[in-house]
PDB file of N, CA and C in Angstrom:
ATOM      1  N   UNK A   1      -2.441 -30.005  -0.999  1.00  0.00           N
ATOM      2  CA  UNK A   1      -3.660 -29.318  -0.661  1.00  0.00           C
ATOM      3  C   UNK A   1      -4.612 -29.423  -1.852  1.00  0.00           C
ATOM      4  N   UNK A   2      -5.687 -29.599  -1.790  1.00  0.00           N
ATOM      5  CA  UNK A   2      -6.665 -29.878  -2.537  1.00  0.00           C
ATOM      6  C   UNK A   2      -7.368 -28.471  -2.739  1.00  0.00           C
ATOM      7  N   UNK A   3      -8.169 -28.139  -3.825  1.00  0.00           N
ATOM      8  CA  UNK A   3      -8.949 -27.511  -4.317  1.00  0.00           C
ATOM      9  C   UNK A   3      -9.707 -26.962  -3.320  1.00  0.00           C
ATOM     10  N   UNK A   4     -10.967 -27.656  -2.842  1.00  0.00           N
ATOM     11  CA  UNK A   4     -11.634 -27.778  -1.760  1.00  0.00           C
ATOM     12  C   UNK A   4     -10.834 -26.929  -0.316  1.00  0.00           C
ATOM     13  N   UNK A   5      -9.755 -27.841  -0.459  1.00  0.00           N
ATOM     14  CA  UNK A   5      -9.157 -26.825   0.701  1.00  0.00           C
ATOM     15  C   UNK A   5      -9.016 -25.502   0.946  1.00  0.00           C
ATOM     16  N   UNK A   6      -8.400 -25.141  -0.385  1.00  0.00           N
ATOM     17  CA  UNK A   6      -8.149 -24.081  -0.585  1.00  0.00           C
ATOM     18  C   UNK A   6      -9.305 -22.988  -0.931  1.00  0.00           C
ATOM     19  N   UNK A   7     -10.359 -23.529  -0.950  1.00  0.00           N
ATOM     20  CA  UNK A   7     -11.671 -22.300  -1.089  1.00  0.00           C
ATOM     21  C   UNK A   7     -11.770 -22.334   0.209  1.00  0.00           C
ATOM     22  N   UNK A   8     -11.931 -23.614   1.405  1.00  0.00           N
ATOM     23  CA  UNK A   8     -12.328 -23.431   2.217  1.00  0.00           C
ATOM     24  C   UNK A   8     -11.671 -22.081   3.406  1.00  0.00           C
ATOM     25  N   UNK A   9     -10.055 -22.559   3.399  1.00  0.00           N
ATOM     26  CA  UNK A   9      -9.471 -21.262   3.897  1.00  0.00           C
ATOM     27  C   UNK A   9      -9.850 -19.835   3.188  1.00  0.00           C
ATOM     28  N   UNK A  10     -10.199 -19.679   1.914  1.00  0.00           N
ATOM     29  CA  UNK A  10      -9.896 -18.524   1.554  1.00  0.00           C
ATOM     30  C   UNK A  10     -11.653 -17.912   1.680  1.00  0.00           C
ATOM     31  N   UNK A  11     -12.488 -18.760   1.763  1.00  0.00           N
ATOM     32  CA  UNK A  11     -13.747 -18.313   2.461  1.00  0.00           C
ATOM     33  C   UNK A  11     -13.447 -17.794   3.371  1.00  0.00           C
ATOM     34  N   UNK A  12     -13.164 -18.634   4.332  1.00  0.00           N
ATOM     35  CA  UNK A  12     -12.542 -17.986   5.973  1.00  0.00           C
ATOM     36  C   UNK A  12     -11.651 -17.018   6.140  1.00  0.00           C
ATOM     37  N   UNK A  13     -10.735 -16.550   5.278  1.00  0.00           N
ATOM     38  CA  UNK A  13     -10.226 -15.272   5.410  1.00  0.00           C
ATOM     39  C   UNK A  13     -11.337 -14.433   5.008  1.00  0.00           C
ATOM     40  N   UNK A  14     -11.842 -14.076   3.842  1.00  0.00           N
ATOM     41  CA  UNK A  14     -13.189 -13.626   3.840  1.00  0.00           C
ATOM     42  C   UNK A  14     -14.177 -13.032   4.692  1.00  0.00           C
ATOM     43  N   UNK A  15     -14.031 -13.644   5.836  1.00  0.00           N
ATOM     44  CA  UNK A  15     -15.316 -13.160   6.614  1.00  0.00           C
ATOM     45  C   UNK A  15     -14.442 -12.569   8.232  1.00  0.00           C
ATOM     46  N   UNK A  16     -15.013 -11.296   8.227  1.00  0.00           N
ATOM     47  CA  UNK A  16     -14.106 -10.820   9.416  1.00  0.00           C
ATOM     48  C   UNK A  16     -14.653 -11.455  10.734  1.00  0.00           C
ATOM     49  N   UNK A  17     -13.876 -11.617  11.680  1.00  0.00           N
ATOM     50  CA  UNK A  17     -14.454 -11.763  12.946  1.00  0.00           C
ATOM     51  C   UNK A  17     -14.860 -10.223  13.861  1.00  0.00           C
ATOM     52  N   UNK A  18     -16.067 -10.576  14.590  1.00  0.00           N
ATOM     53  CA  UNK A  18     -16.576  -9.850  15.245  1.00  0.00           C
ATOM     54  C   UNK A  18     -15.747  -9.209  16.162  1.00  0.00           C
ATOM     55  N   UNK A  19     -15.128  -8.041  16.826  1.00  0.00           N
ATOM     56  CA  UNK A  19     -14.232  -8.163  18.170  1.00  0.00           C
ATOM     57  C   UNK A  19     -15.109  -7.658  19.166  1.00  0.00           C
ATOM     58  N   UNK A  20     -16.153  -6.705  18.742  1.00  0.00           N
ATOM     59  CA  UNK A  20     -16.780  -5.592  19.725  1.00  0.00           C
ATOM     60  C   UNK A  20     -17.861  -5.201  18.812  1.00  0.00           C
ATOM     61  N   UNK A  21     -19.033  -4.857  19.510  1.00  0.00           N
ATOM     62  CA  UNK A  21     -19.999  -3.661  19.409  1.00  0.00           C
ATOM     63  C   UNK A  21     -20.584  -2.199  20.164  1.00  0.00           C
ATOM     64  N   UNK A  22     -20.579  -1.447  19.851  1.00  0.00           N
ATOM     65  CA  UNK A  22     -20.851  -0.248  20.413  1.00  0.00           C
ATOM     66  C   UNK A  22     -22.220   0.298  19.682  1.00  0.00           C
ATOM     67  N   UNK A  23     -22.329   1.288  20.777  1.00  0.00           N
ATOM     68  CA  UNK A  23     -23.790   1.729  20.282  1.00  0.00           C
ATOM     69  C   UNK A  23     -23.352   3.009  20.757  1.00  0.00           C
ATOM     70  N   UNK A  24     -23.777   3.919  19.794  1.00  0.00           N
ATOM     71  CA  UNK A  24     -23.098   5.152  20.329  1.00  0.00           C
ATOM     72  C   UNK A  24     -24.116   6.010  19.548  1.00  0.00           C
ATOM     73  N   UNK A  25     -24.108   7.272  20.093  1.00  0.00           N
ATOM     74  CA  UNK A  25     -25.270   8.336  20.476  1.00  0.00           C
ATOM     75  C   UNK A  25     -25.031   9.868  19.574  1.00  0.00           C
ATOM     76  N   UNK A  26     -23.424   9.932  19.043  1.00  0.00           N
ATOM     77  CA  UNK A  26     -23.473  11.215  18.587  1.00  0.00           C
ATOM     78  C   UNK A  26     -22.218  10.712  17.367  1.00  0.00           C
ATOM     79  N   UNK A  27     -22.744  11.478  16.342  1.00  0.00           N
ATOM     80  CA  UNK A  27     -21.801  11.242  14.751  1.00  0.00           C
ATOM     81  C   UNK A  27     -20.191  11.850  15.238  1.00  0.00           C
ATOM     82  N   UNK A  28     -20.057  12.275  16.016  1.00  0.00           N
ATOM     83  CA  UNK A  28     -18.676  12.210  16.415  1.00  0.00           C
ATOM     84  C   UNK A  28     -18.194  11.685  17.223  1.00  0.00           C
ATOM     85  N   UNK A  29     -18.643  10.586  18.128  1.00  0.00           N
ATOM     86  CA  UNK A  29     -18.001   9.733  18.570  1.00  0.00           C
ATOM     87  C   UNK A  29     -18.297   8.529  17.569  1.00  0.00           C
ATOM     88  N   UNK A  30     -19.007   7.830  16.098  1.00  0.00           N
ATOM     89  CA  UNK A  30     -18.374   7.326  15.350  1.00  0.00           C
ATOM     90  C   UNK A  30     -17.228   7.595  14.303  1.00  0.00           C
ATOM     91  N   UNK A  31     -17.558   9.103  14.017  1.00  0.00           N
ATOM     92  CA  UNK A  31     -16.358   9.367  13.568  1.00  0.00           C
ATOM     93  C   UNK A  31     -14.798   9.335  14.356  1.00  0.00           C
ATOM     94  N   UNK A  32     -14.984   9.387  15.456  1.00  0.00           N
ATOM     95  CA  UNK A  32     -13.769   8.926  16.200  1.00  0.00           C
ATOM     96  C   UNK A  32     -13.522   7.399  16.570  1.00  0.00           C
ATOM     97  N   UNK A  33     -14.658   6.663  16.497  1.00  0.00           N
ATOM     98  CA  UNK A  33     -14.167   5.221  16.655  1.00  0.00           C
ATOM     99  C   UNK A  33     -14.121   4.824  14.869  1.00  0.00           C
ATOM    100  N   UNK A  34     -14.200   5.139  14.040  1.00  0.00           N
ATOM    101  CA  UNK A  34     -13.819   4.681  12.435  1.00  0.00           C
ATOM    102  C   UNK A  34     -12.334   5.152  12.882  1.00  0.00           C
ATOM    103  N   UNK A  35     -12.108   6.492  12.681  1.00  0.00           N
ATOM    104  CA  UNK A  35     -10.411   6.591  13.235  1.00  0.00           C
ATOM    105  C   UNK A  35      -9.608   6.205  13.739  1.00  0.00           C
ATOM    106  N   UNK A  36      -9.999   5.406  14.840  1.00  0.00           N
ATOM    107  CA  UNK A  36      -9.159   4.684  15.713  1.00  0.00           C
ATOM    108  C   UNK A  36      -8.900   3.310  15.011  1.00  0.00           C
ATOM    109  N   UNK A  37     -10.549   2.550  14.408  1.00  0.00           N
ATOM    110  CA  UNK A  37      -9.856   1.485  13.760  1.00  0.00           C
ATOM    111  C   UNK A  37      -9.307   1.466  12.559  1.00  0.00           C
ATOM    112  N   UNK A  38      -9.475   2.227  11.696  1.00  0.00           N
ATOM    113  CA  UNK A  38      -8.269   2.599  11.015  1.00  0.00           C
ATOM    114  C   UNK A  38      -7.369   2.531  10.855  1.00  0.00           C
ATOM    115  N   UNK A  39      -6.344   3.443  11.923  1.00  0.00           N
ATOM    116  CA  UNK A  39      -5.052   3.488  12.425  1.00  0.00           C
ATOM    117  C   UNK A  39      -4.526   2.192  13.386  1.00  0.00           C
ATOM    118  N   UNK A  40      -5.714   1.363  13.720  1.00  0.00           N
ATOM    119  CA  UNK A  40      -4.918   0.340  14.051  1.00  0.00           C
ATOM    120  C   UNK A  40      -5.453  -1.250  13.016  1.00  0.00           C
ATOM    121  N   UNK A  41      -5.726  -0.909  11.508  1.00  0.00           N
ATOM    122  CA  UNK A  41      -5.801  -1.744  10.872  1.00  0.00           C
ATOM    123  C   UNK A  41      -7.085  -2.633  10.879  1.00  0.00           C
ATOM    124  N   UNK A  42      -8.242  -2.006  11.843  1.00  0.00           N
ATOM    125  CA  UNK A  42      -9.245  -3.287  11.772  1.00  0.00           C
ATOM    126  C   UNK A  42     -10.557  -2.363  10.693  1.00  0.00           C
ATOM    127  N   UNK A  43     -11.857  -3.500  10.805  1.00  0.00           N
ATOM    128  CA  UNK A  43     -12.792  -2.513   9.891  1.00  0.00           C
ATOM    129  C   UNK A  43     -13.655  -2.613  11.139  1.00  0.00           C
ATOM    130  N   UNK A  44     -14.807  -2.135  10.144  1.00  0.00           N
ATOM    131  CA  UNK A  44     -15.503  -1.433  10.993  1.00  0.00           C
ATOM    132  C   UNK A  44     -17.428  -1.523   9.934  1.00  0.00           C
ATOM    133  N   UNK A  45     -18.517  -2.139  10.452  1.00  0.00           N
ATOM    134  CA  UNK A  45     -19.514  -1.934  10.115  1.00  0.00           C
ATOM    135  C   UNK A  45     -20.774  -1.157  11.034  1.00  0.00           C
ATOM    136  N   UNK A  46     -21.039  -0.037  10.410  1.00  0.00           N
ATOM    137  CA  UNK A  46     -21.867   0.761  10.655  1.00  0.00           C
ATOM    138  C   UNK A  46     -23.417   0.889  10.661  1.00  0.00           C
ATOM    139  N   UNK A  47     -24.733   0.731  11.297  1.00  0.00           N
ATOM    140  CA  UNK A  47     -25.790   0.714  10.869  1.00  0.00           C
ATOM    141  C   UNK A  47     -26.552   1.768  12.025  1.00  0.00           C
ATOM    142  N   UNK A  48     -27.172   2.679  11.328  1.00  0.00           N
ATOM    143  CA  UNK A  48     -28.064   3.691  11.774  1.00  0.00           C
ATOM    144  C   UNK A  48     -29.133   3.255  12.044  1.00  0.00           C
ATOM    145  N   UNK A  49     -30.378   3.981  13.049  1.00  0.00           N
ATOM    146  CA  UNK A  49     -31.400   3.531  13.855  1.00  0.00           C
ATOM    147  C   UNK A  49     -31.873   4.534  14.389  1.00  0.00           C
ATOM    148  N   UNK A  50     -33.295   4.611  14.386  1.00  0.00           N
ATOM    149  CA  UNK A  50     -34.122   5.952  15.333  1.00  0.00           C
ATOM    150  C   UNK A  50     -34.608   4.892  16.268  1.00  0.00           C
ATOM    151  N   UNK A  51     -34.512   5.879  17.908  1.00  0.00           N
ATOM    152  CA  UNK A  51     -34.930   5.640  19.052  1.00  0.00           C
ATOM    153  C   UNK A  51     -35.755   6.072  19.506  1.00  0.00           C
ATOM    154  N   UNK A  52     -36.375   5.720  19.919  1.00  0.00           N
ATOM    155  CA  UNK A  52     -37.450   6.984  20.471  1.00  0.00           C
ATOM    156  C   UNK A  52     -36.626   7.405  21.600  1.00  0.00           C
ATOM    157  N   UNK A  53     -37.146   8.887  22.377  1.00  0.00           N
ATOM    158  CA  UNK A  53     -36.553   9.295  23.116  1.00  0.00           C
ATOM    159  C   UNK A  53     -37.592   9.171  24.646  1.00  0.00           C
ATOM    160  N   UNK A  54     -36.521   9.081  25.701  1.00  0.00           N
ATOM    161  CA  UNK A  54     -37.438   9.299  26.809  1.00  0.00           C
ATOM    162  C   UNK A  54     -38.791   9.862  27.451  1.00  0.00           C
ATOM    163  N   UNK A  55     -39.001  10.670  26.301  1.00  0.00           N
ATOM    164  CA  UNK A  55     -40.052  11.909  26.624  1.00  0.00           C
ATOM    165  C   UNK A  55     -41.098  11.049  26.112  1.00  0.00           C
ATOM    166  N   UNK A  56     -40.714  10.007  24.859  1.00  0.00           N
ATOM    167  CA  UNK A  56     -41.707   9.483  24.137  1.00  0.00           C
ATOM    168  C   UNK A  56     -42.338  10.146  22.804  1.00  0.00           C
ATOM    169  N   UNK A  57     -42.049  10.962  22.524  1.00  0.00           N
ATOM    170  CA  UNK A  57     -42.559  12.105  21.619  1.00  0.00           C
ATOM    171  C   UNK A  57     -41.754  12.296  20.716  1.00  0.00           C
ATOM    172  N   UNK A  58     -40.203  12.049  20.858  1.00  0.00           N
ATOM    173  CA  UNK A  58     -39.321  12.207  19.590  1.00  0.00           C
ATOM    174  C   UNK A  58     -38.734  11.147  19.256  1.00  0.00           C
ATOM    175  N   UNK A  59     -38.070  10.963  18.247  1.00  0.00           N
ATOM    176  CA  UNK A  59     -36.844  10.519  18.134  1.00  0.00           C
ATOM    177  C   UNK A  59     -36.000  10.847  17.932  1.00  0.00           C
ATOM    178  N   UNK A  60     -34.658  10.146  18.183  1.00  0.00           N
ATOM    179  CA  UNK A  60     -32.954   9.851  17.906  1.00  0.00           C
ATOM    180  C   UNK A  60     -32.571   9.037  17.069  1.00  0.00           C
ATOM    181  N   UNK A  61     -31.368   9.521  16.741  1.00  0.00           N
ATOM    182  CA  UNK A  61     -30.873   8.931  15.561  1.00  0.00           C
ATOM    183  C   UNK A  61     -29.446   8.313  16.797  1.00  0.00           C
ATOM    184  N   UNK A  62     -29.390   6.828  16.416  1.00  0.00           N
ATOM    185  CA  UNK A  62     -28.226   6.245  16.802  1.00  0.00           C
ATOM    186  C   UNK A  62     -27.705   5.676  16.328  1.00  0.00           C
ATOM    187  N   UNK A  63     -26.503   5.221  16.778  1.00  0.00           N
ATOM    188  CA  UNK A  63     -25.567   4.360  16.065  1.00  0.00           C
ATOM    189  C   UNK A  63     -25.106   3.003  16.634  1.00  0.00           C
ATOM    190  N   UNK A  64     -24.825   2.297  15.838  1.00  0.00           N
ATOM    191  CA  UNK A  64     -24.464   0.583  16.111  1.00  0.00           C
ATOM    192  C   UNK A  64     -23.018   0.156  15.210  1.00  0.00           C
ATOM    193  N   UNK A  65     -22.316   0.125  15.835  1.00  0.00           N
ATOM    194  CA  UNK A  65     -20.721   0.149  15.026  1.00  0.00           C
ATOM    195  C   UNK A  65     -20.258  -1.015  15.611  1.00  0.00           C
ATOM    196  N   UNK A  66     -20.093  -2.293  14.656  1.00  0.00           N
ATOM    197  CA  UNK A  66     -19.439  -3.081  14.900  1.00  0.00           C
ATOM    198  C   UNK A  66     -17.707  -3.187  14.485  1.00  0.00           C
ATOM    199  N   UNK A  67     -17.021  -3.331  15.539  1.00  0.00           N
ATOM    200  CA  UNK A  67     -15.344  -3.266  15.287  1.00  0.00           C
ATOM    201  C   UNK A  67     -15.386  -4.694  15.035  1.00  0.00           C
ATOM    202  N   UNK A  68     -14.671  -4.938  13.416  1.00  0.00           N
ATOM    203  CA  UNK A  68     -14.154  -6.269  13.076  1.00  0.00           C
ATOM    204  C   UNK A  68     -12.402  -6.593  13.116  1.00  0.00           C
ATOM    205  N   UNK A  69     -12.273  -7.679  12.987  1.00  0.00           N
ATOM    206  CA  UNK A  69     -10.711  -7.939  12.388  1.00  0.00           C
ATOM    207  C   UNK A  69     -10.076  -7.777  11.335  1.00  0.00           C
ATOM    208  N   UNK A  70     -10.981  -6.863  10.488  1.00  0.00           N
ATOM    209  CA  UNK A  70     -10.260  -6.588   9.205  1.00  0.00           C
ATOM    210  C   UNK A  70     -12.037  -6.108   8.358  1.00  0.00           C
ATOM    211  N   UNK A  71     -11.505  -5.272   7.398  1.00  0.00           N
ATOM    212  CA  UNK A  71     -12.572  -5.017   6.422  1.00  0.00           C
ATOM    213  C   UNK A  71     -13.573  -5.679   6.065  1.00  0.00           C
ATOM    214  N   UNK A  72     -14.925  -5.371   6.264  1.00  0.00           N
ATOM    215  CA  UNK A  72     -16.045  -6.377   5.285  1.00  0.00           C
ATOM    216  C   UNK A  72     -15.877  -6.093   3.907  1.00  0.00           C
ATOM    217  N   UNK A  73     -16.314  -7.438   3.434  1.00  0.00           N
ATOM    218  CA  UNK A  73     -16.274  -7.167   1.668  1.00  0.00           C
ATOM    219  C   UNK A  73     -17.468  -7.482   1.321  1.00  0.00           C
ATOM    220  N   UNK A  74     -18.128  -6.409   1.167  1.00  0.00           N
ATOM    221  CA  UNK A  74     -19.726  -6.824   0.185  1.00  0.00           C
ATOM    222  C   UNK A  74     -19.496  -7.317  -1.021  1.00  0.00           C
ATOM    223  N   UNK A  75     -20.689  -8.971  -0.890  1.00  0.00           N
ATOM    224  CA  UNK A  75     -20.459  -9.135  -2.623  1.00  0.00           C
ATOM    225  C   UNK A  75     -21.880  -8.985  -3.156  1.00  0.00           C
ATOM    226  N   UNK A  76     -21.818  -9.252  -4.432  1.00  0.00           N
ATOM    227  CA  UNK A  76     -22.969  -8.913  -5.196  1.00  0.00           C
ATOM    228  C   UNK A  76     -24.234  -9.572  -4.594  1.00  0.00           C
ATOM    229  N   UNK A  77     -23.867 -10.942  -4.156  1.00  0.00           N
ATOM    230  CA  UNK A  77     -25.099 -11.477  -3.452  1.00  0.00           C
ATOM    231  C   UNK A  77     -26.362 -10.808  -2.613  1.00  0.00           C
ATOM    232  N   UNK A  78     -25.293  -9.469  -2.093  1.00  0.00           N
ATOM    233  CA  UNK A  78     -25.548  -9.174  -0.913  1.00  0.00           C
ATOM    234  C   UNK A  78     -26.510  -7.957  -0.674  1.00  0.00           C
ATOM    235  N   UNK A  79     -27.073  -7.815  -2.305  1.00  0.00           N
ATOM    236  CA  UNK A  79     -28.135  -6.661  -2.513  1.00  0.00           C
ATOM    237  C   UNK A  79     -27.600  -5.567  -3.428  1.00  0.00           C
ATOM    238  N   UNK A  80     -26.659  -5.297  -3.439  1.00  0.00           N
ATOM    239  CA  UNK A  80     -25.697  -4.226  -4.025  1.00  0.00           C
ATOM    240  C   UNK A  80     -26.093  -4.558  -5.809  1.00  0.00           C
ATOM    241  N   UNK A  81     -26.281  -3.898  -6.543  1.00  0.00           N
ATOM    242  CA  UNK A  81     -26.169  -4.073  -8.152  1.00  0.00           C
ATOM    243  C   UNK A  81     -24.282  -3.832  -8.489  1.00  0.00           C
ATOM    244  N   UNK A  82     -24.292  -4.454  -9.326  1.00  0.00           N
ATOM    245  CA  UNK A  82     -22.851  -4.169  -9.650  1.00  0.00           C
ATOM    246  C   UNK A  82     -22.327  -3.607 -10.493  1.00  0.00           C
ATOM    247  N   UNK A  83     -20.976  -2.631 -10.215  1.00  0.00           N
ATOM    248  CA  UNK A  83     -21.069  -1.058 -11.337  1.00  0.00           C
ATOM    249  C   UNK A  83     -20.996  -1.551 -12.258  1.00  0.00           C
ATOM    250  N   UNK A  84     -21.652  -0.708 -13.565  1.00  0.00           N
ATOM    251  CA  UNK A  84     -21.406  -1.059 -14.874  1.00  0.00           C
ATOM    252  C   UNK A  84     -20.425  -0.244 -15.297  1.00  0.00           C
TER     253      UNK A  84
END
């Protein structure tokens, strides 16, 4: 196995696969889907969002939870400063 090879697999472990997305409406039903993947070993990326609401006049706060095959790993590239 070559050099090359071996970054190439270990890139690819690296990056989780997608399994599912949900969009969900109340902080306790993400706190219950983080739990679930958890306990069965997968990760999980989270991103918040205001909706407007039906009335037109307010907004909501929602949620967008993607279930992966395993943990994301942020790297420095990725906006984050890195601890000193």
């Amino acid at each position: 196995m070559t050099d090359l090879q071996d970054a190439i697999e270990t890139s690819e472990e690296l990056v989780p696969e997608l399994i599912a997305t949900h969009y969900l409406t109340g902080i306790d039903d993400v706190v219950e889907h983080i739990r679930a993947a958890s306990q069965l070993g997968l990760g999980v990326r989270v991103r918040s969002y205001l909706e407007q609401d039906e009335d037109g006049q307010t907004m909501a706060e929602r949620w967008e939870l993607e279930l992966l095959t395993s943990s994301p790993v942020l790297t420095e590239d990725a906006g984050e400063e890195p601890a000193a």
